[in-house]
N, C-alpha and C. Protein backbone atom coordinates (compact mmCIF):
# COMPACT_ATOMS: atom_id res chain seq x y z
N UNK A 1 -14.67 -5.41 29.45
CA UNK A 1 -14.35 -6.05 28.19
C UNK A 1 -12.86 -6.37 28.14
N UNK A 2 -12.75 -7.98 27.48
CA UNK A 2 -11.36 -7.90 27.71
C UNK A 2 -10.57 -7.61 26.25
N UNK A 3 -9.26 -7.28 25.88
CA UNK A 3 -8.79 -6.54 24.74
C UNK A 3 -7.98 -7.77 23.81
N UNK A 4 -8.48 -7.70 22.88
CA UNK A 4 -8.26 -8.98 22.08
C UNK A 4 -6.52 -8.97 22.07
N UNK A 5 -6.33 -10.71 21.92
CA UNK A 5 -4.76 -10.93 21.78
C UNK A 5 -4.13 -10.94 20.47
N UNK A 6 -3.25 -9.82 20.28
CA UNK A 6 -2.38 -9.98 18.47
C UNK A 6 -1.23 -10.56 19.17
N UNK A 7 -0.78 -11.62 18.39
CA UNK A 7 0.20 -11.95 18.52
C UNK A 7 1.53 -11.27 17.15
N UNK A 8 2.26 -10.97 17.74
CA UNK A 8 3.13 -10.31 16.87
C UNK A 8 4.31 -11.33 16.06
N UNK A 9 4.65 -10.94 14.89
CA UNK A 9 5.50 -12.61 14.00
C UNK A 9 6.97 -12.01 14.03
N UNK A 10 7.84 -12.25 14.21
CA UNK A 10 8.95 -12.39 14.84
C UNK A 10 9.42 -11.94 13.80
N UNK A 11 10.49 -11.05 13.82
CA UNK A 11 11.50 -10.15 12.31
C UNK A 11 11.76 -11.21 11.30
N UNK A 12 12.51 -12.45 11.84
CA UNK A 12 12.92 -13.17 10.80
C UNK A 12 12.25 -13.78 10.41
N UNK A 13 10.94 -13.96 10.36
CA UNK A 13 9.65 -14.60 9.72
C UNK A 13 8.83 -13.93 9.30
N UNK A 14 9.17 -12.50 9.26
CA UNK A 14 8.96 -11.88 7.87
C UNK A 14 9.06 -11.68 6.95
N UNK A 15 8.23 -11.33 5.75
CA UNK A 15 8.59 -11.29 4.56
C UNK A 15 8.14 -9.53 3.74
N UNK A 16 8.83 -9.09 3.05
CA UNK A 16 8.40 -8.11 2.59
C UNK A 16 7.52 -8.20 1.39
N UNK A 17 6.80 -6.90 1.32
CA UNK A 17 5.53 -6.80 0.63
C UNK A 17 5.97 -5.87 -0.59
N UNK A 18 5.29 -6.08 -1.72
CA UNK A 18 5.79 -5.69 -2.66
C UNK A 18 4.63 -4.48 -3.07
N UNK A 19 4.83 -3.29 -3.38
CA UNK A 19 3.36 -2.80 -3.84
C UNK A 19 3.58 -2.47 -5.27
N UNK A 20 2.54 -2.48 -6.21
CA UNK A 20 2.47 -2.47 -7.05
C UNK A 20 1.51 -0.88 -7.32
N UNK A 21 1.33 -0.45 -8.24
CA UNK A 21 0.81 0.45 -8.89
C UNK A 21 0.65 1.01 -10.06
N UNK A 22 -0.68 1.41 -10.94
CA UNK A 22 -0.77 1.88 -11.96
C UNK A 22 -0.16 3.14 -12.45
N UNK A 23 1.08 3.21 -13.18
CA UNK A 23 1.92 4.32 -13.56
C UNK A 23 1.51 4.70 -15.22
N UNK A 24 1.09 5.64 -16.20
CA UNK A 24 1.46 5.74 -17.30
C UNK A 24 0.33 4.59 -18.11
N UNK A 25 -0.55 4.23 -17.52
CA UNK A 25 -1.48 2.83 -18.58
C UNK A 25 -0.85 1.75 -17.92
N UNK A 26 0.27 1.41 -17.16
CA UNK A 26 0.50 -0.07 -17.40
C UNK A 26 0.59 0.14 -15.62
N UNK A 27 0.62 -1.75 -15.24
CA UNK A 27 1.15 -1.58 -13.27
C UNK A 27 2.74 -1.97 -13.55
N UNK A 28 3.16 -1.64 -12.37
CA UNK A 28 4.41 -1.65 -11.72
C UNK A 28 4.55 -1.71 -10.48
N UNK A 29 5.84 -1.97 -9.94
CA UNK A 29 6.29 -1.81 -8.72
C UNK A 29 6.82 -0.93 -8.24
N UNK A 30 6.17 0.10 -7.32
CA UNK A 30 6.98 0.97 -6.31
C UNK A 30 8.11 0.47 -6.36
N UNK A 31 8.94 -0.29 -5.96
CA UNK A 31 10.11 -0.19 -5.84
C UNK A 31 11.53 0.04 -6.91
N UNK A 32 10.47 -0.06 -8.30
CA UNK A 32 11.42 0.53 -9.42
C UNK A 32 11.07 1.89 -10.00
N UNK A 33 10.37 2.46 -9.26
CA UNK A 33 10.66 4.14 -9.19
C UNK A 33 11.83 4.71 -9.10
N UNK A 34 11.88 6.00 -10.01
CA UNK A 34 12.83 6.62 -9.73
C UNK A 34 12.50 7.49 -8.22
N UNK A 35 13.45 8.50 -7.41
CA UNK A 35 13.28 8.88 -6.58
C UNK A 35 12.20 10.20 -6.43
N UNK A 36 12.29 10.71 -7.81
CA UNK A 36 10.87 11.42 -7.91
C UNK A 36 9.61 11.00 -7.61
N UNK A 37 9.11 10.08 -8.57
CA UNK A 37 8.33 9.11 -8.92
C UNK A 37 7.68 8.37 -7.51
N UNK A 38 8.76 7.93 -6.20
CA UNK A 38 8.51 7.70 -5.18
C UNK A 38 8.17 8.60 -3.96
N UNK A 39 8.74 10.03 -4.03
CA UNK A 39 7.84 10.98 -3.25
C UNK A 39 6.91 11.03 -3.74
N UNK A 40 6.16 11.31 -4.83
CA UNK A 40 4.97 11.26 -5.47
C UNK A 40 4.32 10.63 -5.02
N UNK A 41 4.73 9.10 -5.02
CA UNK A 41 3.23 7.66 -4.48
C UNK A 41 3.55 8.41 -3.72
N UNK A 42 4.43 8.95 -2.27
CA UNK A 42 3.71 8.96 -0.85
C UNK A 42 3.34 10.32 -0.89
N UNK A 43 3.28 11.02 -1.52
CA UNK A 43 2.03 12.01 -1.31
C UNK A 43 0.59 11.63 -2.02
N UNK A 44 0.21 10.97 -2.46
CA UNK A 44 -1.01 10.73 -2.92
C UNK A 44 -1.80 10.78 -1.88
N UNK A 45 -2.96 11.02 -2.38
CA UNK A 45 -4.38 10.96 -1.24
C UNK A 45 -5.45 10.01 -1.96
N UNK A 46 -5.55 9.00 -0.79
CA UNK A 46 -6.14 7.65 -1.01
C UNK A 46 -7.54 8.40 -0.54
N UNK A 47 -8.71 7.45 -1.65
CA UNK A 47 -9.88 7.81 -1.42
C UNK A 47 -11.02 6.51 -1.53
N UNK A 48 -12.54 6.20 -0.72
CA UNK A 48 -13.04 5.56 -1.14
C UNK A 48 -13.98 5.85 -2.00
N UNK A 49 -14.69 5.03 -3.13
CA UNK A 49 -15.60 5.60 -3.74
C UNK A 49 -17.01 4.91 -2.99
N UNK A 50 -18.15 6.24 -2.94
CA UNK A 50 -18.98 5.48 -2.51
C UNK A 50 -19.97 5.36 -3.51
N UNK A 51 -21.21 4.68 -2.90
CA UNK A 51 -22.31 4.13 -3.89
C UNK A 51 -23.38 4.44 -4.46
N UNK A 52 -23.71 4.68 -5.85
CA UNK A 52 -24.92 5.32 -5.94
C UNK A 52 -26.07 5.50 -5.00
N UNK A 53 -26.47 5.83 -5.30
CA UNK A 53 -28.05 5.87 -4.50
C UNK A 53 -29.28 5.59 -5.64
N UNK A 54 -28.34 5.49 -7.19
CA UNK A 54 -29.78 5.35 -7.99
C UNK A 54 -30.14 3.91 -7.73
């Protein structure tokens, strides 16, 4: 089997990603966290929900 080709996009034709998240009732942006607030998102534990069975 042969191993599929990624081509990789070059630094300066990147763009950064913004994440957003539900804080307090309302969304926001990670990036206007205070520094508490931002160890916090990265300790979270991401989960999927799965599907009834009824």
């Amino acid at each position: 089997m042969s191993q599929a080709h990624h081509d990789t996009l070059p630094t300066e034709r990147r763009q950064r990603c913004e994440v957003w998240t539900r804080v307090m009732g309302y969304h926001r942006p990670v990036s206007q966290f205070n520094l508490g607030k931002r160890a916090e998102h990265r300790e979270r534990r991401h989960f999927t929900e799965q599907a009834s069975s009824h």
